[in-house]
PDB file of N, CA and C in Angstrom:
ATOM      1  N   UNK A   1       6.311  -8.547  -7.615  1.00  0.00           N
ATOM      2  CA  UNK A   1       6.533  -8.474  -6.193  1.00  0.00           C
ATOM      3  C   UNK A   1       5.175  -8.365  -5.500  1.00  0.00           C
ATOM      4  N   UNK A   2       5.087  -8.971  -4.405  1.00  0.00           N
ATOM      5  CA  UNK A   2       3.944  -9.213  -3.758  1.00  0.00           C
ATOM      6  C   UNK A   2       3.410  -7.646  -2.739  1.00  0.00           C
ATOM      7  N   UNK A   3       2.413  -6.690  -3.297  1.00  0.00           N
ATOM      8  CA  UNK A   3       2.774  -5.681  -2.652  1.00  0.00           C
ATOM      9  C   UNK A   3       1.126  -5.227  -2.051  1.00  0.00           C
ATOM     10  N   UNK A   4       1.203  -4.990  -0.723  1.00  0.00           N
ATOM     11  CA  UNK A   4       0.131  -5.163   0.105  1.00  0.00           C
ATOM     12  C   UNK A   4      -0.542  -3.377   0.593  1.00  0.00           C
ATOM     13  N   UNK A   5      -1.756  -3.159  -0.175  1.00  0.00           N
ATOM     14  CA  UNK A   5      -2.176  -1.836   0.015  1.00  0.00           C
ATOM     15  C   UNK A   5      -2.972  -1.457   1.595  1.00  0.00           C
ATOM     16  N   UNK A   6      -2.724  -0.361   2.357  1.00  0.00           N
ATOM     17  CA  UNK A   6      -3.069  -0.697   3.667  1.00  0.00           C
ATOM     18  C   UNK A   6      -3.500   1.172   3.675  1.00  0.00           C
ATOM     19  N   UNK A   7      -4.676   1.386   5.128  1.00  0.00           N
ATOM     20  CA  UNK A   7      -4.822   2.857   5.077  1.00  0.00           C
ATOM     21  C   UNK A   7      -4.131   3.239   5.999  1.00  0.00           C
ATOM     22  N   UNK A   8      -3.369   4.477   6.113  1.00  0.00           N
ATOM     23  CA  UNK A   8      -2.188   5.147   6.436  1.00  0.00           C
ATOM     24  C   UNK A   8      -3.132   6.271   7.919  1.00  0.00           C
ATOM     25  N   UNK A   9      -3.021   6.047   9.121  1.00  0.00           N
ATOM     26  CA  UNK A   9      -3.567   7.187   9.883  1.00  0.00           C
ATOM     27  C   UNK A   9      -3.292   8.381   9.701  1.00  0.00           C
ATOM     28  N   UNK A  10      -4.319   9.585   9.584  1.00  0.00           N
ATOM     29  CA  UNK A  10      -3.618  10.307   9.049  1.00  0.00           C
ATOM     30  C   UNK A  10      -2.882  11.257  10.169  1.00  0.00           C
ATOM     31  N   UNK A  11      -2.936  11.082  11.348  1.00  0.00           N
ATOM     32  CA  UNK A  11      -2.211  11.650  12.418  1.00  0.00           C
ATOM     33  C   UNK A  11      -0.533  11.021  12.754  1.00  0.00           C
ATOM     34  N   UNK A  12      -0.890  10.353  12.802  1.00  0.00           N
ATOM     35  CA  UNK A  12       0.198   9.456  13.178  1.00  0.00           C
ATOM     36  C   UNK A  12       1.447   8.199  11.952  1.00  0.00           C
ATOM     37  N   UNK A  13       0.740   8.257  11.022  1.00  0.00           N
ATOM     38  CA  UNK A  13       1.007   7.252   9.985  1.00  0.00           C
ATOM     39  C   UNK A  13       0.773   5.737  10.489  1.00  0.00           C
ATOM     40  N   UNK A  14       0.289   5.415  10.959  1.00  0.00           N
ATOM     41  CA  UNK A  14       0.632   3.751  11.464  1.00  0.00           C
ATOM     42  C   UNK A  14      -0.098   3.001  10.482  1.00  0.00           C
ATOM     43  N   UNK A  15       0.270   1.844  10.075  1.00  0.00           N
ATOM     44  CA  UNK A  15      -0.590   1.258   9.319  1.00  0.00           C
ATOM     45  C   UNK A  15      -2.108   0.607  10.004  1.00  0.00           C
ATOM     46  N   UNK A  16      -2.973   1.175   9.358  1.00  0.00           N
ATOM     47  CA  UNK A  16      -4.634   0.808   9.452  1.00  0.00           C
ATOM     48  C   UNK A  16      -4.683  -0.834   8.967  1.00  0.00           C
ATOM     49  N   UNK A  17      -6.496  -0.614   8.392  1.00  0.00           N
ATOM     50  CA  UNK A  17      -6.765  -1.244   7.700  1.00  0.00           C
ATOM     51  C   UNK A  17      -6.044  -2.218   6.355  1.00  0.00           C
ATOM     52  N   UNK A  18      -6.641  -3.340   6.297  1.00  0.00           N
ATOM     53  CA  UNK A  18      -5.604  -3.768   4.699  1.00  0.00           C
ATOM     54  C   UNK A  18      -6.700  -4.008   3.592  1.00  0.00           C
ATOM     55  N   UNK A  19      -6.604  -3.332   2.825  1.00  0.00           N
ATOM     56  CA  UNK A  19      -7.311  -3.142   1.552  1.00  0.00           C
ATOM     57  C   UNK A  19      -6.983  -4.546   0.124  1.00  0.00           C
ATOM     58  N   UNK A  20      -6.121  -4.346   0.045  1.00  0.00           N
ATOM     59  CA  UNK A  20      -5.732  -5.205  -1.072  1.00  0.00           C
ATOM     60  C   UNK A  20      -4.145  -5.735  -1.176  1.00  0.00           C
ATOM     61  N   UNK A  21      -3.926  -7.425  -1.886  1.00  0.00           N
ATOM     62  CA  UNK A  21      -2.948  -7.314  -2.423  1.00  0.00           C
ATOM     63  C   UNK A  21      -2.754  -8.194  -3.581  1.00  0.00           C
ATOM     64  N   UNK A  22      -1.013  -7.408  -4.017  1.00  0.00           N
ATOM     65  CA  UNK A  22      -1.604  -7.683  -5.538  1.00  0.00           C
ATOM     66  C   UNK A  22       0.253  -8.516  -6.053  1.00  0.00           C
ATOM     67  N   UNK A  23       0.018  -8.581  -7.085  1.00  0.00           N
ATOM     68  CA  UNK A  23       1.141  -8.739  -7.451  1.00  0.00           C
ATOM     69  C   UNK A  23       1.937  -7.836  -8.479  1.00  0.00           C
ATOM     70  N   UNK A  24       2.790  -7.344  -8.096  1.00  0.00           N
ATOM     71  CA  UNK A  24       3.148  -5.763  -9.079  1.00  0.00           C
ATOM     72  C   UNK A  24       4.367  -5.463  -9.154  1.00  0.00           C
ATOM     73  N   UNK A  25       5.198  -5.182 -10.462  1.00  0.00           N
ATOM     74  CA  UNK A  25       6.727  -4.952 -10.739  1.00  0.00           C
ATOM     75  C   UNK A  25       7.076  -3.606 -10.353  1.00  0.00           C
ATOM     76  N   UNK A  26       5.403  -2.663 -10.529  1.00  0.00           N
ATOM     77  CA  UNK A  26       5.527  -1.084 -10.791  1.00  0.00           C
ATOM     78  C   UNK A  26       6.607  -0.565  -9.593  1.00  0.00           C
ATOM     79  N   UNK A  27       7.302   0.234  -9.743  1.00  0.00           N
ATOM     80  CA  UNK A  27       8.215   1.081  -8.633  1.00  0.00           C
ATOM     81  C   UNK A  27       7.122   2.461  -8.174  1.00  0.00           C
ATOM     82  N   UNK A  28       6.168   2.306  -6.879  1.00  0.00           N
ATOM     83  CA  UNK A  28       5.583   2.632  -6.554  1.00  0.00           C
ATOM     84  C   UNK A  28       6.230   3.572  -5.524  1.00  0.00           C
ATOM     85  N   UNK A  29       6.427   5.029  -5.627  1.00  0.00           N
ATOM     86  CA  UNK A  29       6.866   6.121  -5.007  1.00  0.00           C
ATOM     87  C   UNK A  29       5.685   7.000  -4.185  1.00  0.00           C
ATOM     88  N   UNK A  30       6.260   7.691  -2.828  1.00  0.00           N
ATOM     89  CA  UNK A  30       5.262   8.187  -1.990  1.00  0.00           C
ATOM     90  C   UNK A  30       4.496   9.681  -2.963  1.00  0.00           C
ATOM     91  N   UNK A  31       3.321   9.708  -2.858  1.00  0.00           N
ATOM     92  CA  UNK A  31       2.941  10.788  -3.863  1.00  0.00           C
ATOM     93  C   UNK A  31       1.847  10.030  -4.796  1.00  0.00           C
ATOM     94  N   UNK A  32       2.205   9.006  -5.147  1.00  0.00           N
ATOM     95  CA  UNK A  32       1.536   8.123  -6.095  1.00  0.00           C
ATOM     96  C   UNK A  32      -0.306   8.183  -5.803  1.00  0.00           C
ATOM     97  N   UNK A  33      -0.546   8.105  -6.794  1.00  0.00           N
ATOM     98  CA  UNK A  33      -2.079   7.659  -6.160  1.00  0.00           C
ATOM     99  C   UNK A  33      -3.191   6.641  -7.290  1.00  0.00           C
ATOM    100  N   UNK A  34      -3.870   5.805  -6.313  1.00  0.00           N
ATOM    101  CA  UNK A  34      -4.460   4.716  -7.108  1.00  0.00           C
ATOM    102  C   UNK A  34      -5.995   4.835  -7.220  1.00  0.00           C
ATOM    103  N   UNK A  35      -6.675   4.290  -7.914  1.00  0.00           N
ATOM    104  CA  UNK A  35      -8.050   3.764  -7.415  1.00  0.00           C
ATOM    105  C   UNK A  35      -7.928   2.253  -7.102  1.00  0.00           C
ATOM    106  N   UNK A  36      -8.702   2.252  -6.004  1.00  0.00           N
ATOM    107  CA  UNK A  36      -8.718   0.826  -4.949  1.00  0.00           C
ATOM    108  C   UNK A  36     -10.412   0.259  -5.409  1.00  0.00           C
ATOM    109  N   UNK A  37     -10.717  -0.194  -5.505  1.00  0.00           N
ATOM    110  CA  UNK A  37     -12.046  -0.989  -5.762  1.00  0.00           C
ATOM    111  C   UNK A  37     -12.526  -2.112  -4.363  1.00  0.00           C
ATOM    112  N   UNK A  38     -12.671  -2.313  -3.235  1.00  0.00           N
ATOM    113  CA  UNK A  38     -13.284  -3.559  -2.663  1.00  0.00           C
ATOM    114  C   UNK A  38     -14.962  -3.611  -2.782  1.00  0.00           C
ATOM    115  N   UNK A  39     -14.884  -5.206  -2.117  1.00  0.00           N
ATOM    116  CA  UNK A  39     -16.630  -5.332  -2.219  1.00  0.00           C
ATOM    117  C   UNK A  39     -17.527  -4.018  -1.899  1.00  0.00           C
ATOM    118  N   UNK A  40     -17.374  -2.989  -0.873  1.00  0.00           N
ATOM    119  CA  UNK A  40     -17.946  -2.506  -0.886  1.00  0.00           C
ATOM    120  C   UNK A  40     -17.976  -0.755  -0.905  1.00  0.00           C
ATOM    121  N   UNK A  41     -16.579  -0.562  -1.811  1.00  0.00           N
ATOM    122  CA  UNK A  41     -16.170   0.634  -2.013  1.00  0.00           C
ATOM    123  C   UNK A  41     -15.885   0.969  -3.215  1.00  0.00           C
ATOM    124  N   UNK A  42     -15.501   2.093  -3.929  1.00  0.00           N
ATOM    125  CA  UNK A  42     -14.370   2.541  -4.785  1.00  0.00           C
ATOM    126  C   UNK A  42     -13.688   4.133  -4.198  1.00  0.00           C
ATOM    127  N   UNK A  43     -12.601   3.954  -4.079  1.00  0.00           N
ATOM    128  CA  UNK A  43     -11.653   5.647  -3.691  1.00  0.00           C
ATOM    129  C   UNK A  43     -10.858   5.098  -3.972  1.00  0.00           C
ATOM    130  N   UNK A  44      -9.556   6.704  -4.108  1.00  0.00           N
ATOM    131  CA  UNK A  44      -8.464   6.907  -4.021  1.00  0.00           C
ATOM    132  C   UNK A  44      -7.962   6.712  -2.576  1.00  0.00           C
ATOM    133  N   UNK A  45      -6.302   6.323  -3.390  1.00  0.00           N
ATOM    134  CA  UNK A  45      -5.619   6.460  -2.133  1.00  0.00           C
ATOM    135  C   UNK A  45      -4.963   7.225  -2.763  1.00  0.00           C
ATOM    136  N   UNK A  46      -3.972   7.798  -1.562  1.00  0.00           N
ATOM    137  CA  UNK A  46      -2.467   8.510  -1.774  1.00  0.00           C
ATOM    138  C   UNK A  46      -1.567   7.749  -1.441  1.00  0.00           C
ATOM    139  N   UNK A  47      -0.185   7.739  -1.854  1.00  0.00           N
ATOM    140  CA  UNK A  47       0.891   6.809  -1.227  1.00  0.00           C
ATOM    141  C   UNK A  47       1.400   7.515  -0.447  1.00  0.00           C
ATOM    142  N   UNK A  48       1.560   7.682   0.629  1.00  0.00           N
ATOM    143  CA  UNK A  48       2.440   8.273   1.788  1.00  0.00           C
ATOM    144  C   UNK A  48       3.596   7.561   2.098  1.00  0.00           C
ATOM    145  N   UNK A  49       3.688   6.051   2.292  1.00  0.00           N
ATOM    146  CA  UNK A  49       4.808   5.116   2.547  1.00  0.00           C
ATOM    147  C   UNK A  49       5.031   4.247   1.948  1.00  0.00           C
ATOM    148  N   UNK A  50       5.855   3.912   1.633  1.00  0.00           N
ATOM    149  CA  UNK A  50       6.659   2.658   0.818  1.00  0.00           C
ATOM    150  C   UNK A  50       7.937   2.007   1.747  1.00  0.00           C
ATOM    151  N   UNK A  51       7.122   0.198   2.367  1.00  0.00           N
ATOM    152  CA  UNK A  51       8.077  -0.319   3.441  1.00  0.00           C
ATOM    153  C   UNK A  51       8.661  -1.456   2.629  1.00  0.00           C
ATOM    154  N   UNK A  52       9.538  -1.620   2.145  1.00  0.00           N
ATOM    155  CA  UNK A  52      10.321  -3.227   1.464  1.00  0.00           C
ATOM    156  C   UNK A  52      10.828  -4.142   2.588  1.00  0.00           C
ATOM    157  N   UNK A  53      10.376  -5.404   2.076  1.00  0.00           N
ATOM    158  CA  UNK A  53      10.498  -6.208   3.335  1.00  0.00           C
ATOM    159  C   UNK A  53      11.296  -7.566   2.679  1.00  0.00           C
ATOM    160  N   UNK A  54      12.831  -7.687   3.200  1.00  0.00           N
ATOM    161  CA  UNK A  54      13.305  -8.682   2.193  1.00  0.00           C
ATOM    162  C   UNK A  54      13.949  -9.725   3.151  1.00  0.00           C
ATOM    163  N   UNK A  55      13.116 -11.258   3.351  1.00  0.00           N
ATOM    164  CA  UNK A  55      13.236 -11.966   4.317  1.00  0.00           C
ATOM    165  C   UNK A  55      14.879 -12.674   4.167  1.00  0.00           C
ATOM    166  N   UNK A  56      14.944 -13.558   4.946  1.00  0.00           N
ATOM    167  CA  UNK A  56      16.272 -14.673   4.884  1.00  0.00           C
ATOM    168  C   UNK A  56      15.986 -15.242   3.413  1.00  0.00           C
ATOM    169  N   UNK A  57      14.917 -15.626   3.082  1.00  0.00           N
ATOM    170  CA  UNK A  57      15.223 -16.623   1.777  1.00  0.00           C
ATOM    171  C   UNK A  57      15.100 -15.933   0.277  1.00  0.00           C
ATOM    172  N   UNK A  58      15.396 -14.520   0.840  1.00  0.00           N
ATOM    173  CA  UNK A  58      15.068 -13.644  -0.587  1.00  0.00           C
ATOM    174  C   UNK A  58      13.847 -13.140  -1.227  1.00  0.00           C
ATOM    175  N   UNK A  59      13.187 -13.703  -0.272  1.00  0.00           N
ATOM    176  CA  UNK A  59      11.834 -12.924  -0.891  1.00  0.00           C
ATOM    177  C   UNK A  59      11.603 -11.869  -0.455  1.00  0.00           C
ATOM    178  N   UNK A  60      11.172 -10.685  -1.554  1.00  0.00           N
ATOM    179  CA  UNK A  60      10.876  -9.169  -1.731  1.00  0.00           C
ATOM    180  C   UNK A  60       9.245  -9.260  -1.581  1.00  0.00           C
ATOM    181  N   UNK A  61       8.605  -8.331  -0.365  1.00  0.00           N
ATOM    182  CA  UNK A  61       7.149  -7.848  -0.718  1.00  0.00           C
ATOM    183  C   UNK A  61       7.541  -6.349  -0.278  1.00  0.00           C
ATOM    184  N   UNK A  62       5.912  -5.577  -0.395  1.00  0.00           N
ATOM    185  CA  UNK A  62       6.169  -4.315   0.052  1.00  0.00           C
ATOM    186  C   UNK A  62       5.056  -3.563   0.390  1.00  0.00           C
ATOM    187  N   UNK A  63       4.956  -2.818   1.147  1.00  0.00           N
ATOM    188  CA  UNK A  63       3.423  -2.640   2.101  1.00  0.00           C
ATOM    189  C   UNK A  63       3.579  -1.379   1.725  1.00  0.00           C
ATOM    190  N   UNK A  64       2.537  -0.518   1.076  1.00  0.00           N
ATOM    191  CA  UNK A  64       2.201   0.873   0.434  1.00  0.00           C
ATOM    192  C   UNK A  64       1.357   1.505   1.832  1.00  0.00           C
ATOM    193  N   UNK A  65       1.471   2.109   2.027  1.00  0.00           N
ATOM    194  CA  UNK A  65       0.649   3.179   3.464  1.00  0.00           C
ATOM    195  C   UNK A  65       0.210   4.400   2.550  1.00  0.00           C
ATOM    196  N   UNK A  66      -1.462   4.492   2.952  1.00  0.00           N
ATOM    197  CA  UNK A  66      -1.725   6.074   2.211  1.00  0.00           C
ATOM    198  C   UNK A  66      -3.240   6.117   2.201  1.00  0.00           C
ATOM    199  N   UNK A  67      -3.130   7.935   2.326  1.00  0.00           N
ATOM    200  CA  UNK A  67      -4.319   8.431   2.572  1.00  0.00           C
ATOM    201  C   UNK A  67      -5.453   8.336   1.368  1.00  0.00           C
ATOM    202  N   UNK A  68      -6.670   8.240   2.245  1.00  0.00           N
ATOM    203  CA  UNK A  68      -7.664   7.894   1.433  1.00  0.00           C
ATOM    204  C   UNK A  68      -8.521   9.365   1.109  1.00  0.00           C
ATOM    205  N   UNK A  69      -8.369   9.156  -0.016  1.00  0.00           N
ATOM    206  CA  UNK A  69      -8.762  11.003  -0.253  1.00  0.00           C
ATOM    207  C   UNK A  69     -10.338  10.706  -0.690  1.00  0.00           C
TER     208      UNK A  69
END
């Protein structure tokens, strides 16, 4: 499933920035936490949100929201 990592405000939750995406079966629950790698970083995130988004033609993605510790 096509699942899109993004940073989570930490006041408000809204989705930020978009970090990465990937392609991933994992069942990714709020709590979770990753290391993220871009060109010019490495941190953790936290998962705070998990949004599933399942269009007219059946396709499943899913946008992860979470704090960057």
């Amino acid at each position: 499933m096509k699942t899109s990592f993004f940073e989570a405000d930490e006041f408000t939750g809204s989705k930020g920035q978009h970090y990465a995406t990937i392609e991933s079966d994992y069942r990714w629950e709020k709590g979770d936490e990753v290391w993220l790698e871009t060109s010019e970083d490495r941190f953790k995130l936290r998962i705070t949100w998990v949004v599933v988004n399942v269009a007219e033609d059946g396709t499943v993605t899913r946008e992860l929201l979470g704090l960057r510790l």
